[in-house]
Protein backbone atom coordinates (compact mmCIF):
# COMPACT_ATOMS: atom_id res chain seq x y z
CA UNK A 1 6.09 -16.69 -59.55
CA UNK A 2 7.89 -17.74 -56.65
CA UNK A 3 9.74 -14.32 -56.21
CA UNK A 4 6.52 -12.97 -55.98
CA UNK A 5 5.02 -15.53 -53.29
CA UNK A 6 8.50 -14.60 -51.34
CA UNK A 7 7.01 -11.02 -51.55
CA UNK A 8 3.34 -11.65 -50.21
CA UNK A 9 5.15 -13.87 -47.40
CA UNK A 10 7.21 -11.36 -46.72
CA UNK A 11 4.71 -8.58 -46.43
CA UNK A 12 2.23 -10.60 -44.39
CA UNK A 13 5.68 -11.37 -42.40
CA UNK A 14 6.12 -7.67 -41.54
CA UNK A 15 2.37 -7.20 -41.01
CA UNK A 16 2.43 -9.74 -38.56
CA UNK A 17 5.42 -8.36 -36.70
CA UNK A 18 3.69 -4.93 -37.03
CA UNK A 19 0.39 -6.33 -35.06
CA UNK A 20 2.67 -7.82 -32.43
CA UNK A 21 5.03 -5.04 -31.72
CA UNK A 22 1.77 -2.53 -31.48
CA UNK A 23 -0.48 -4.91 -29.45
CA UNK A 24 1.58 -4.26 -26.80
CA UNK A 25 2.32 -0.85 -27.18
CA UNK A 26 0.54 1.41 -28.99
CA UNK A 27 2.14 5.25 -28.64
CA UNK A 28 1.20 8.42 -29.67
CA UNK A 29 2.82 9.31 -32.94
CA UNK A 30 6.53 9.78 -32.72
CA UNK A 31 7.51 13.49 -33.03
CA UNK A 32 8.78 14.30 -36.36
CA UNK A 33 11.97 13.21 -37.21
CA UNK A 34 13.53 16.73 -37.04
CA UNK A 35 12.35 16.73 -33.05
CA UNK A 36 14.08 12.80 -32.80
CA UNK A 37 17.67 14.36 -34.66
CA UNK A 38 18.01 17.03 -32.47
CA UNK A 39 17.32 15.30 -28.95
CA UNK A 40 21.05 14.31 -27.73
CA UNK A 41 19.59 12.87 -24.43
CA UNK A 42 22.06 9.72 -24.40
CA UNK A 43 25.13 12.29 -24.53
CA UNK A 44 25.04 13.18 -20.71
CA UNK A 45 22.25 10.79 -19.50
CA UNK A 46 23.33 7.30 -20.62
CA UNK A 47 22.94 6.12 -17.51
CA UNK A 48 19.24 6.02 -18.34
CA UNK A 49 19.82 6.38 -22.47
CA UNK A 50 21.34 2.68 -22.30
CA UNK A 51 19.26 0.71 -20.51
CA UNK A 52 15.93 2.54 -21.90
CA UNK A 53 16.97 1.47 -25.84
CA UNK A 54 16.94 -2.21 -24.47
CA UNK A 55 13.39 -2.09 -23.19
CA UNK A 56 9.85 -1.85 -24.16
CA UNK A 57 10.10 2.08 -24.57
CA UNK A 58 12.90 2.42 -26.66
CA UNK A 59 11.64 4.47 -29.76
CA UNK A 60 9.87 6.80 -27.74
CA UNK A 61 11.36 10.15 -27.45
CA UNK A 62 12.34 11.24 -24.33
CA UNK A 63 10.00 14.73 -24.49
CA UNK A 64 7.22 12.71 -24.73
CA UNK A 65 7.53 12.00 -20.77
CA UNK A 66 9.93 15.00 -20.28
CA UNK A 67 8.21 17.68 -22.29
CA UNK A 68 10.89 20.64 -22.11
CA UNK A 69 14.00 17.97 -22.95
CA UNK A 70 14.97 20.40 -25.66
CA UNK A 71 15.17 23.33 -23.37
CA UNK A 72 17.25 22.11 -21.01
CA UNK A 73 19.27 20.08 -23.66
CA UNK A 74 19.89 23.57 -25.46
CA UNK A 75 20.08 25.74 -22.94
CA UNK A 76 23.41 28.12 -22.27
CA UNK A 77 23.24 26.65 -18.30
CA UNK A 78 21.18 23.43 -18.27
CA UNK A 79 20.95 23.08 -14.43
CA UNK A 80 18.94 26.66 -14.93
CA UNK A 81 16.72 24.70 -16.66
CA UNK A 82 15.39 21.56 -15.40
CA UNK A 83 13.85 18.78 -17.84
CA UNK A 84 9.53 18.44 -16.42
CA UNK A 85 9.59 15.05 -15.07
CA UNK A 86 5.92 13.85 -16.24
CA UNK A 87 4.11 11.57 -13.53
CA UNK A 88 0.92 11.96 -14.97
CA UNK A 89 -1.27 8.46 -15.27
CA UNK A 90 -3.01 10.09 -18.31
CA UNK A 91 0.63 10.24 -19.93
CA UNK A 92 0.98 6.60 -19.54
CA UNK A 93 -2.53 6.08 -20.55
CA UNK A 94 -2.19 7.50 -23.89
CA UNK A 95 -0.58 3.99 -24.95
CA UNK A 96 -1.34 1.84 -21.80
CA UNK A 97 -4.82 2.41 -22.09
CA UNK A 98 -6.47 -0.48 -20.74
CA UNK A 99 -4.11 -0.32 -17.62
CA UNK A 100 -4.83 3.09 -17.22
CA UNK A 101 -8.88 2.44 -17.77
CA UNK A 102 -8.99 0.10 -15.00
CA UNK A 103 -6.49 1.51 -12.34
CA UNK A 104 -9.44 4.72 -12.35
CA UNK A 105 -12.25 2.25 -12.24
CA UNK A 106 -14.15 3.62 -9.57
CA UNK A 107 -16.66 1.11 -9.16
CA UNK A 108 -18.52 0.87 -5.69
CA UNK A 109 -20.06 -2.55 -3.99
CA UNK A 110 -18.76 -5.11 -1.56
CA UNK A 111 -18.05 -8.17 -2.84
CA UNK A 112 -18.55 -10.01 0.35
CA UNK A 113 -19.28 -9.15 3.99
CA UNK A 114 -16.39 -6.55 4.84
CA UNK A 115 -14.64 -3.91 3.75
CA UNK A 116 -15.55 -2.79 0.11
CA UNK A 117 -15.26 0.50 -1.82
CA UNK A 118 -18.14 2.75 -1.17
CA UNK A 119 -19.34 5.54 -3.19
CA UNK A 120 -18.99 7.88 -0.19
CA UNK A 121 -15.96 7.33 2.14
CA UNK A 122 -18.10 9.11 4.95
CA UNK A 123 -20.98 6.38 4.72
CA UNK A 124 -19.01 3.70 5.84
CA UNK A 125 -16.84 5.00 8.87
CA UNK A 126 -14.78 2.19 10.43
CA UNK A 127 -16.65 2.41 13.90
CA UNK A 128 -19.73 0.82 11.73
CA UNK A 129 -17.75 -2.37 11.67
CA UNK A 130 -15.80 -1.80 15.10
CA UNK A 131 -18.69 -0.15 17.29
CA UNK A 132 -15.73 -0.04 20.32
CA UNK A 133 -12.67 1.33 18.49
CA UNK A 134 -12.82 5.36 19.05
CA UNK A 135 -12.69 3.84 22.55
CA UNK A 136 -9.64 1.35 22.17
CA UNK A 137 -7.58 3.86 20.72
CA UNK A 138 -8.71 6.90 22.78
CA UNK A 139 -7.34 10.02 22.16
CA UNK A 140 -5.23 8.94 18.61
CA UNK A 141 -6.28 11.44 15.30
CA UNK A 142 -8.28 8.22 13.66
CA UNK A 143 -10.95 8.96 16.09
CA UNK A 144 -11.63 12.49 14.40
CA UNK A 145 -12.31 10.45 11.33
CA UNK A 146 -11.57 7.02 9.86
CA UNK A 147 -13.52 5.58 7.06
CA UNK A 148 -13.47 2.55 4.68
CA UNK A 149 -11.32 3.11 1.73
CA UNK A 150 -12.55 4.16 -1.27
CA UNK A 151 -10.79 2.95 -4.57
CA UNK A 152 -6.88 3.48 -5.58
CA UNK A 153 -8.40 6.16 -8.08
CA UNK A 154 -9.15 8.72 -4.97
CA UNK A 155 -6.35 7.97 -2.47
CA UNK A 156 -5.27 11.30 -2.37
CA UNK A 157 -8.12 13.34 -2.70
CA UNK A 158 -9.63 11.48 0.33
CA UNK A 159 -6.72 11.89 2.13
CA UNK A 160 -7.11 15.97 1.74
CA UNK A 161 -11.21 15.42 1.96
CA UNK A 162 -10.52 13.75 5.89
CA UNK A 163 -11.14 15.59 8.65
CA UNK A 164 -8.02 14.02 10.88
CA UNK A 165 -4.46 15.68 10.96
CA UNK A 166 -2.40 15.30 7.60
CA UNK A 167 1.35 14.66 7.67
CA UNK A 168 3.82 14.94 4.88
CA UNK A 169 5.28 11.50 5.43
CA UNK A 170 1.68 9.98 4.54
CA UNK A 171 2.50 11.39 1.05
CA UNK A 172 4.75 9.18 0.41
CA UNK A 173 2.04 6.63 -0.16
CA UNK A 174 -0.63 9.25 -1.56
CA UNK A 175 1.33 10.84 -3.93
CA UNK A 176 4.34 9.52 -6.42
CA UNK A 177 6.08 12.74 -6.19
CA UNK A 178 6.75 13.30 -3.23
CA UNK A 179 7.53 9.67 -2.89
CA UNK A 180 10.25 10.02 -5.69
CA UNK A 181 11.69 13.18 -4.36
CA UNK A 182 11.45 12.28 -0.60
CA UNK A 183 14.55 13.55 0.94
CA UNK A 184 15.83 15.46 -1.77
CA UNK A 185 14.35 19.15 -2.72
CA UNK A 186 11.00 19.34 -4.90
CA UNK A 187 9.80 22.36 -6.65
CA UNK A 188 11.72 24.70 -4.10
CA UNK A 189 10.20 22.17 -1.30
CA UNK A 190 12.80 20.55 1.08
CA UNK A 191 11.28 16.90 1.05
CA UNK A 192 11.99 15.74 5.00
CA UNK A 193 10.47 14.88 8.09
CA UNK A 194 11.47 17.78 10.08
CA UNK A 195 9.98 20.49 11.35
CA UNK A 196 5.78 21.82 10.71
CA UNK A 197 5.44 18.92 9.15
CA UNK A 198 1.59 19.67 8.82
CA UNK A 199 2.79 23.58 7.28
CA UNK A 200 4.90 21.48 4.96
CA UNK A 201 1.91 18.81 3.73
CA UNK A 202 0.15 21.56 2.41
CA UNK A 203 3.25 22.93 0.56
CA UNK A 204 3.23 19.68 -0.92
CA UNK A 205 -0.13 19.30 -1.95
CA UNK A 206 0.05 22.75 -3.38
CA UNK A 207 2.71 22.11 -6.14
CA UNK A 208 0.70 18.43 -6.78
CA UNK A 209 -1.04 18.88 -10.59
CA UNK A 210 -4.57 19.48 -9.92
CA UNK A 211 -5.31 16.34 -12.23
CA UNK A 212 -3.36 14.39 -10.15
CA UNK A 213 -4.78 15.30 -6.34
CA UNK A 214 -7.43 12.65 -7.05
CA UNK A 215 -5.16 9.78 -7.64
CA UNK A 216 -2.11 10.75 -6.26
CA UNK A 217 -0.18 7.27 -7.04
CA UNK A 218 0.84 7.20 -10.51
CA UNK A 219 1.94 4.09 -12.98
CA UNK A 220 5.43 5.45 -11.77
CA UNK A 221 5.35 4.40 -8.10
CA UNK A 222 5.41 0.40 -9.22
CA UNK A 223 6.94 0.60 -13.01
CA UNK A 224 10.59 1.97 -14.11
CA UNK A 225 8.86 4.72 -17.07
CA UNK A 226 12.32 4.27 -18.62
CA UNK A 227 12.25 0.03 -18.93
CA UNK A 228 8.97 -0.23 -17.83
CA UNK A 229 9.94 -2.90 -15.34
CA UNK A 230 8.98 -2.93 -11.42
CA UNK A 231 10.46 -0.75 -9.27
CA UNK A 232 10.33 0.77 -5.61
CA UNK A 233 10.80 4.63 -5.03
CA UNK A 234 9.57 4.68 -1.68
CA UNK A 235 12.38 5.04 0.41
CA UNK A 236 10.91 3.68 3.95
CA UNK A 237 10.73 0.12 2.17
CA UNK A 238 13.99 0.65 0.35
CA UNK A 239 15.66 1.74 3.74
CA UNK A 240 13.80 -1.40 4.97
CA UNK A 241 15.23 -3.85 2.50
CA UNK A 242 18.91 -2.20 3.22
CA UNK A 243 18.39 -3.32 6.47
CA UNK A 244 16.92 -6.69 6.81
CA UNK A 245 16.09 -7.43 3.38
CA UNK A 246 13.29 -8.13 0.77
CA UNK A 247 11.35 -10.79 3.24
CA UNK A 248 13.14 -11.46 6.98
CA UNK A 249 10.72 -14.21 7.57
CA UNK A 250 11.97 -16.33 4.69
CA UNK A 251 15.69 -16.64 4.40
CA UNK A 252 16.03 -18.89 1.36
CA UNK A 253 14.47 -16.08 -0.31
CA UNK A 254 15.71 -13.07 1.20
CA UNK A 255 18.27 -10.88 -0.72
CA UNK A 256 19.60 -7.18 -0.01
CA UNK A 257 18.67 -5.60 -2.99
CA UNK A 258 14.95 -5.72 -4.74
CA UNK A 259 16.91 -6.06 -8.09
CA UNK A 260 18.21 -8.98 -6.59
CA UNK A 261 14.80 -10.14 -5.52
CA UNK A 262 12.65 -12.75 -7.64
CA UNK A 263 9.38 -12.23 -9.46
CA UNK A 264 7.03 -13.06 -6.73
CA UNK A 265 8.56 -11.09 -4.36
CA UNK A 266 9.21 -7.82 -6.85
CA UNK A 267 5.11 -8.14 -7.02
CA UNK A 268 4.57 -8.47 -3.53
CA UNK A 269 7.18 -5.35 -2.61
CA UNK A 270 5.37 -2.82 -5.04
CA UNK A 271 2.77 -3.02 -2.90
CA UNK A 272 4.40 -2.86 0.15
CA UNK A 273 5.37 0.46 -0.73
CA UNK A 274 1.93 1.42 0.85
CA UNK A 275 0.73 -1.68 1.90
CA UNK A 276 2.65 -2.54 5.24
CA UNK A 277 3.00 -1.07 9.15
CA UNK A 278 4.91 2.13 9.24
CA UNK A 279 5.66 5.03 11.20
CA UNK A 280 4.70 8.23 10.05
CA UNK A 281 4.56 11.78 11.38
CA UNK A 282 4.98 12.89 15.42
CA UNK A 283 5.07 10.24 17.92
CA UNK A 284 4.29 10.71 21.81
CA UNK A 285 7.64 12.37 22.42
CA UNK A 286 6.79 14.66 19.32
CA UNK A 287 9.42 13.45 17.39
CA UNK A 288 8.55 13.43 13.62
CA UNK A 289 9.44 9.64 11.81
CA UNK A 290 9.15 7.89 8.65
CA UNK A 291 10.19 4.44 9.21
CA UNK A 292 9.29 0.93 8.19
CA UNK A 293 9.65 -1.49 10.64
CA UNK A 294 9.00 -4.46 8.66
CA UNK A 295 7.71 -6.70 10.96
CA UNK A 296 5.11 -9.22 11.78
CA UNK A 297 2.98 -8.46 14.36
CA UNK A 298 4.13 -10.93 17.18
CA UNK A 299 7.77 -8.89 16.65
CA UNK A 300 6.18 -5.18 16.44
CA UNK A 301 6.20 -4.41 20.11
CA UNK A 302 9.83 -5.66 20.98
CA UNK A 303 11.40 -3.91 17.84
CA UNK A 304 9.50 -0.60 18.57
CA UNK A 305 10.64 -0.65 22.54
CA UNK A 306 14.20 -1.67 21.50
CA UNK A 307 14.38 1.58 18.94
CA UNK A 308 12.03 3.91 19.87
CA UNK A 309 11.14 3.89 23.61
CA UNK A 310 7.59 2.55 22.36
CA UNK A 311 7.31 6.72 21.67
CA UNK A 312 6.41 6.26 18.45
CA UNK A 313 2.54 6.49 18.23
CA UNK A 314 0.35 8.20 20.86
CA UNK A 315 -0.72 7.85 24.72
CA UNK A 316 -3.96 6.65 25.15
CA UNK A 317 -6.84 9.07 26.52
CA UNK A 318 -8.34 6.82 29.17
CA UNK A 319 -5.45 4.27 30.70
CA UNK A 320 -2.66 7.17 29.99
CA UNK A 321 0.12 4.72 28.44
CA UNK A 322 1.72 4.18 24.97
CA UNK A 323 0.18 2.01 22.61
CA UNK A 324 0.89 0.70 18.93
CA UNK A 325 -0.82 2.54 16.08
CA UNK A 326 -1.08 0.45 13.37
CA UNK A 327 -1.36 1.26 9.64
CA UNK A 328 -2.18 -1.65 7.08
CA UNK A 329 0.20 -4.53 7.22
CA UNK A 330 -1.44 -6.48 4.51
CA UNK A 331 2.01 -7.52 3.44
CA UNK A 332 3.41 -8.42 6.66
CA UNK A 333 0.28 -10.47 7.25
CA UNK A 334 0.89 -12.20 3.83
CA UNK A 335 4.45 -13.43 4.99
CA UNK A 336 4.56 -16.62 5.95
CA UNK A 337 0.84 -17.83 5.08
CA UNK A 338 0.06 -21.02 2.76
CA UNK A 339 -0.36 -18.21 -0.26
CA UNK A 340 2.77 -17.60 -0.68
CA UNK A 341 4.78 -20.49 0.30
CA UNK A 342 2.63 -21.67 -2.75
CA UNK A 343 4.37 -18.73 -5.06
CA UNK A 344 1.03 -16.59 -4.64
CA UNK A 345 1.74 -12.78 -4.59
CA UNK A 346 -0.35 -9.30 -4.57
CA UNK A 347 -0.32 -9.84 -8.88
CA UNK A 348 -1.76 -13.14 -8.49
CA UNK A 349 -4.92 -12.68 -6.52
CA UNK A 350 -5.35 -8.49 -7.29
CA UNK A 351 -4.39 -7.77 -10.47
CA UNK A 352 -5.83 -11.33 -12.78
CA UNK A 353 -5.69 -11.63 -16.29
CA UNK A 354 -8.44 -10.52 -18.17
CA UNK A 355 -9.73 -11.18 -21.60
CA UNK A 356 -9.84 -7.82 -24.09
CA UNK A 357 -10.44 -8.06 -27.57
CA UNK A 358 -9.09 -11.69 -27.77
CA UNK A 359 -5.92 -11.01 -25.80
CA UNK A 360 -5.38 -11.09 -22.24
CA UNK A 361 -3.81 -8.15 -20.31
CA UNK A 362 -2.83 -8.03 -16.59
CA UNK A 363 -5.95 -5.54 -15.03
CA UNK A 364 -5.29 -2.78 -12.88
CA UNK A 365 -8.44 -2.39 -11.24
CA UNK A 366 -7.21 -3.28 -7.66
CA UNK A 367 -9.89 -4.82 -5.82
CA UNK A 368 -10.87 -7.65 -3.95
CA UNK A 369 -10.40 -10.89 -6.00
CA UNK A 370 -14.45 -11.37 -5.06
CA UNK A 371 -15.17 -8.31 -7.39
CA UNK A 372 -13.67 -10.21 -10.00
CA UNK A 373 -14.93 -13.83 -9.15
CA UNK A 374 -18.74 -11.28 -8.72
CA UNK A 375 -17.98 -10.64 -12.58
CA UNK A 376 -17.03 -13.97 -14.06
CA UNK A 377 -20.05 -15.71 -12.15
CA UNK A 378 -22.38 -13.26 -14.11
CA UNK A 379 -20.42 -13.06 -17.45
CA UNK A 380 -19.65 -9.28 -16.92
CA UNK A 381 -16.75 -7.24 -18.11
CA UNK A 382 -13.49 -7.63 -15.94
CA UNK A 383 -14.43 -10.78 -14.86
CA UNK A 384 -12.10 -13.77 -13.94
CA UNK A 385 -11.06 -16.32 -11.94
CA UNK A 386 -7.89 -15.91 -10.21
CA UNK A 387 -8.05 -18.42 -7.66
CA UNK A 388 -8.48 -21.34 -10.58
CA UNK A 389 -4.87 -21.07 -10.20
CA UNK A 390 -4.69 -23.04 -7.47
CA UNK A 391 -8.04 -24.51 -7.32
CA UNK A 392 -10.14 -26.85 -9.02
CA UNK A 393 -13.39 -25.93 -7.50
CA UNK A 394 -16.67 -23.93 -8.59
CA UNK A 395 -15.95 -20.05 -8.05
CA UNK A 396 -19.49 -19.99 -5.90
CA UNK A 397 -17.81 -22.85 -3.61
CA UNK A 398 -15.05 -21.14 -3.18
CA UNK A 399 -16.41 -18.06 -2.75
CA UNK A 400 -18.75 -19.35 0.41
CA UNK A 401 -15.52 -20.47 1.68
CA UNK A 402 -13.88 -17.44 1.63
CA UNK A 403 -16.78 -15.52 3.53
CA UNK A 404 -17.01 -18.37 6.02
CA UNK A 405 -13.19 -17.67 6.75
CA UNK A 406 -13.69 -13.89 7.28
CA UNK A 407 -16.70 -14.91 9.05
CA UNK A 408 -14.69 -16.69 11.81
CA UNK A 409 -12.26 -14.08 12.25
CA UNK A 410 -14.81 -11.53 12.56
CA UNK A 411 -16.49 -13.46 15.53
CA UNK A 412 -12.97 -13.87 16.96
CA UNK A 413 -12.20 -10.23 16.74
CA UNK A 414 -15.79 -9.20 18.20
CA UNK A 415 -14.61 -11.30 21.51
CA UNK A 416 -11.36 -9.56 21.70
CA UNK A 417 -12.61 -6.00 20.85
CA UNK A 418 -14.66 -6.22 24.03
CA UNK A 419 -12.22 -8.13 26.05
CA UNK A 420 -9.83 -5.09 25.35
CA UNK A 421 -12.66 -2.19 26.23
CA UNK A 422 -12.86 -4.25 29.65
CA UNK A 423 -9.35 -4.34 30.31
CA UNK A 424 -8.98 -0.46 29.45
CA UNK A 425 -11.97 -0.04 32.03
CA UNK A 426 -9.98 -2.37 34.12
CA UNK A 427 -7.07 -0.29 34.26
CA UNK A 428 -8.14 3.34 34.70
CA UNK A 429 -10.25 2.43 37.67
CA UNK A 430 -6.80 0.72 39.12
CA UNK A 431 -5.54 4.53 37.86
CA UNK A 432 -8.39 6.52 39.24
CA UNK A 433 -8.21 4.31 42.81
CA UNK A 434 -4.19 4.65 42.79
CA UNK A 435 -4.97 8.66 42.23
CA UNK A 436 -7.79 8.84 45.54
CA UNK A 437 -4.87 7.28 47.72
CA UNK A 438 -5.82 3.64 47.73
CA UNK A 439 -3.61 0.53 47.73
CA UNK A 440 -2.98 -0.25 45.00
CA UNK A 441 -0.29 -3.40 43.99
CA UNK A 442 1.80 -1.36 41.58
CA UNK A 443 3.30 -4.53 40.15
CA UNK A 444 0.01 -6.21 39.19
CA UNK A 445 -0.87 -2.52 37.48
CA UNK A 446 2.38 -2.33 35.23
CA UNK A 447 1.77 -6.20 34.13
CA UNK A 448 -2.02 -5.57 33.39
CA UNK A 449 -1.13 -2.42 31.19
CA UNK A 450 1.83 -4.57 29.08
CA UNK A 451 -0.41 -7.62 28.94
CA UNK A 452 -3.24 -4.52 27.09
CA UNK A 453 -0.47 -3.20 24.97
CA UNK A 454 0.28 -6.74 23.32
CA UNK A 455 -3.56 -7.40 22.99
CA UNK A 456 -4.11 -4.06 21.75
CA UNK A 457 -1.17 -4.26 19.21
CA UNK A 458 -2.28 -8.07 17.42
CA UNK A 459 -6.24 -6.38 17.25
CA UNK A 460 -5.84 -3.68 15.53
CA UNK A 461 -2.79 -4.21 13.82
CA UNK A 462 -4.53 -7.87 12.28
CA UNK A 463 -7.80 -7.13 11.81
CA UNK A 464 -9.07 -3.43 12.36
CA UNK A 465 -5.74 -2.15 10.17
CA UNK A 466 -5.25 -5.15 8.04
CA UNK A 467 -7.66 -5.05 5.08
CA UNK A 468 -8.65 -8.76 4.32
CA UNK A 469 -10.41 -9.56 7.20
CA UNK A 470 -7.87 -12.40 8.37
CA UNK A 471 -8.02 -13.88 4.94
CA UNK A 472 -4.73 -13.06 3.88
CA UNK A 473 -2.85 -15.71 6.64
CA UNK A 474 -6.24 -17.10 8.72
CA UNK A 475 -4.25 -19.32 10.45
CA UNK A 476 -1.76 -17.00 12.17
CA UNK A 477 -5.01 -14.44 11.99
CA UNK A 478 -6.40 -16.51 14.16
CA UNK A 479 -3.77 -17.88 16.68
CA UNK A 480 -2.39 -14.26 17.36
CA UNK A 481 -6.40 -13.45 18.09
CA UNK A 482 -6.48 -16.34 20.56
CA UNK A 483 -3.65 -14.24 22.37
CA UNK A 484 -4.86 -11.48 22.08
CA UNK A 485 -8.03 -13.08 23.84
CA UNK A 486 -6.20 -14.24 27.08
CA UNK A 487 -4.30 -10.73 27.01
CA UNK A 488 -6.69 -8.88 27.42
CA UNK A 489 -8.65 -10.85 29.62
CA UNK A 490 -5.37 -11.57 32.07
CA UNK A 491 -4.56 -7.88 31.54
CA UNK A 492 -8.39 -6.63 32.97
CA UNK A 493 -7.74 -9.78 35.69
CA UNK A 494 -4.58 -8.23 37.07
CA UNK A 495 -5.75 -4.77 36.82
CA UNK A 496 -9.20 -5.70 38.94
CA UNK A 497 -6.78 -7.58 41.74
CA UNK A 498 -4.43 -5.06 41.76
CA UNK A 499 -6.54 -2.61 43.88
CA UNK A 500 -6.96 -3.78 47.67
């Protein structure tokens, strides 16, 4: 009797292990076991072999993900015969499929007053929420065409849909490939800034798999398919953290490495990968770059004189000097705000915790923490709370708060987005009077165009560029808009007295 008791406990036992091990993963049926015998993988790649049997993956085979191993493994020259690196999403999703399900959730709305995910990039172009900005940055490529973002599931394919100039560095957010092979050769491709860089984009979209030219970033650009940790492959932010580390604004925190680095700030750089100011493509002196300069805003301008002549963007149209071009610097926004001193990162607020089936699994549907907030309110799929993390308030109350926030900021940035069209008219009619052989104080001139250049830099690099609508640090949001303010209003000031 009790032997068999021992056996029912013991089957129930292994059951119960059984449901564990395949909540969490659930893979396609291992290939038979003649297939597992004759993969010898580990024999020149334990490099990869030994850490990869200590993680979540180990079982798999390795031409699951690599689906000519054998090939290679058997061939007379393996180097003539390269294993298929797989960066497919759909790969991953044949086990991760909830993760995979809600990274291509493509569902369009606004949650609040700004920004959103619309159905059709072209029906919400950015000059619908900045009526002045084709003006402000005269003469730049985003005037051809810039549009609200649509969802992470078509960030390449609008990239190829836009009308503007392409350049191969912008790949290395839009596409995991060429991300992962940046600087070395792909497909035949020499991966580098040099050269036709727009010839050279095309090359690279060419020998992208057709499934992938809608999404472009694959579960490979943010997790190690080997351990199925975190990891970085963009080499701008890896160059980056060489340099000055994982966060230069917080040096009790700051480490070399992002190994090194500690769980809120692997989650934060992931998304810095993309999510950050960068250089990328031909600057004013035509000079092809892909660099991160990992700074904050009130540091850009300094840092860009001291290492690249300030060449590094475009001249403007109208007042004929160099200004800053930013990209989205959600990240260096982040830095220093009351989120994360309080251990808040990207994860926290972007990617909640959602209830499936009675378990609860990390979502990947990377939208504004309203869409989610939108959902729980009404009971919906996907929905949750993230910010009951921190708060103990009523997800309506705190979601009037957050729109009265972005509310202020917006009214801030209306004030400075004309103050800075003023001081641009300002300064080409100094320009134009200078030109028809009137006095002109040249001194007064040169201090009304550098007082434009670091209004110009905090507006669009905070709030036109930036994606949270100075929600993701309000206060500095909001003090470097102040500036920005007096800037522009000193800059139009000096340019109107500087012409006798």
């Amino acid at each position: 009797m009790r032997s068999r008791r021992w056996m029912l406990l013991s089957s129930l036992m292994l059951m119960a292990i059984a449901w564990a091990v395949t909540a969490n993963v659930q893979p396609e049926p291992a290939q038979p076991a003649s297939t597992q015998a004759q993969e010898q993988c580990a024999d020149c790649h334990s490099e990869v072999a030994e850490p990869f049997k200590q993680n979540a993956h180990a079982g798999l085979n390795c031409s699951q993900c690599h689906p000519n191993a054998l090939a290679h493994q058997n061939a007379e020259d393996p180097t003539q015969v390269l294993p298929v690196v797989d960066f497919r999403s759909e790969t991953c999703g044949s086990c991760h499929k909830f993760q995979y399900e809600t990274y291509m959730t493509s569902e369009p709305g606004t949650a609040g007053e700004f920004g959103g995910t619309p159905a059709d990039p072209k029906e919400h172009p950015k000059t619908k929420d900045f009526p002045l900005y084709n003006k402000i940055v005269a003469g730049h490529g985003f005037t051809r065409e810039y549009n609200e973002e649509r969802s992470h599931r078509y960030i390449l394919r609008d990239h190829i849909d836009i009308k503007r100039g392409k350049n191969l560095a912008c790949l290395n957010c839009k596409s995991t490939q060429v991300a992962y092979y940046w600087g070395k050769e792909w497909k035949g491709l020499e991966l580098t800034n040099d050269g036709d860089v727009v010839a050279k984009w095309q090359e690279a979209i060419n020998r992208i798999p057709k499934e992938m030219q809608d999404y472009g970033a694959s579960c490979a650009h943010c997790h190690n398919p080997h351990t199925a940790q975190l990891q970085i492959i963009n080499k701008g932010l890896q160059n980056a953290i060489e340099r000055y580390g994982v966060n230069p604004y917080w040096k009790e925190r700051n480490v070399k490495s992002f190994a090194r680095a500690d769980k809120q700030q692997k989650e934060i750089l992931v998304c810095a990968q993309c999510h950050v100011e960068y250089v990328c493509g031909p600057g004013a002196d035509k000079k092809a770059r892909f660099e991160f300069s990992w700074r904050k805003v009130r540091d850009l301008e300094e840092y860009y004189k001291q290492r690249h002549a300030y060449q590094q963007d475009w001249i403007h149209d109208i007042i004929k000097e160099p200004l800053v071009k930013s990209q989205h610097p959600e990240v260096e926004t982040f830095w220093e705000s009351k989120y994360e001193r309080a251990g808040a990162s990207c994860v926290t607020c972007h990617m909640p915790k959602v209830a499936v089936g009675g378990r609860w699994l990390t979502s990947h549907w990377l939208v504004s923490p309203l869409r989610y907030m939108d959902k729980y309110i009404k009971g919906e799929k996907l929905g949750a709370y993230p910010c009951a993390q921190c708060h103990n308030v009523a997800p309506e109350t705190l979601r009037e708060q957050v729109l009265r926030v972005q509310r202020h900021v917006n009214e801030a940035q209306k004030r400075v987005q004309q103050a800075l069209s003023d001081s641009i008219d300002a300064i080409a009619a100094a320009k134009q009077a200078k030109a028809e052989g009137k006095t002109v104080n040249e001194e007064n001139l040169q201090k009304a165009v550098r007082l434009h250049q670091q209004a110009h830099v905090r507006w669009e690099n905070l709030v036109v560029s930036e994606n949270s609508m100075g929600f993701h640090n309000p206060e500095e949001v909001m003090k470097e808009l102040n500036e920005a303010l007096d800037y522009a209003r000193q800059a139009q000031m000096l340019a109107t007295q500087a012409v006798r």
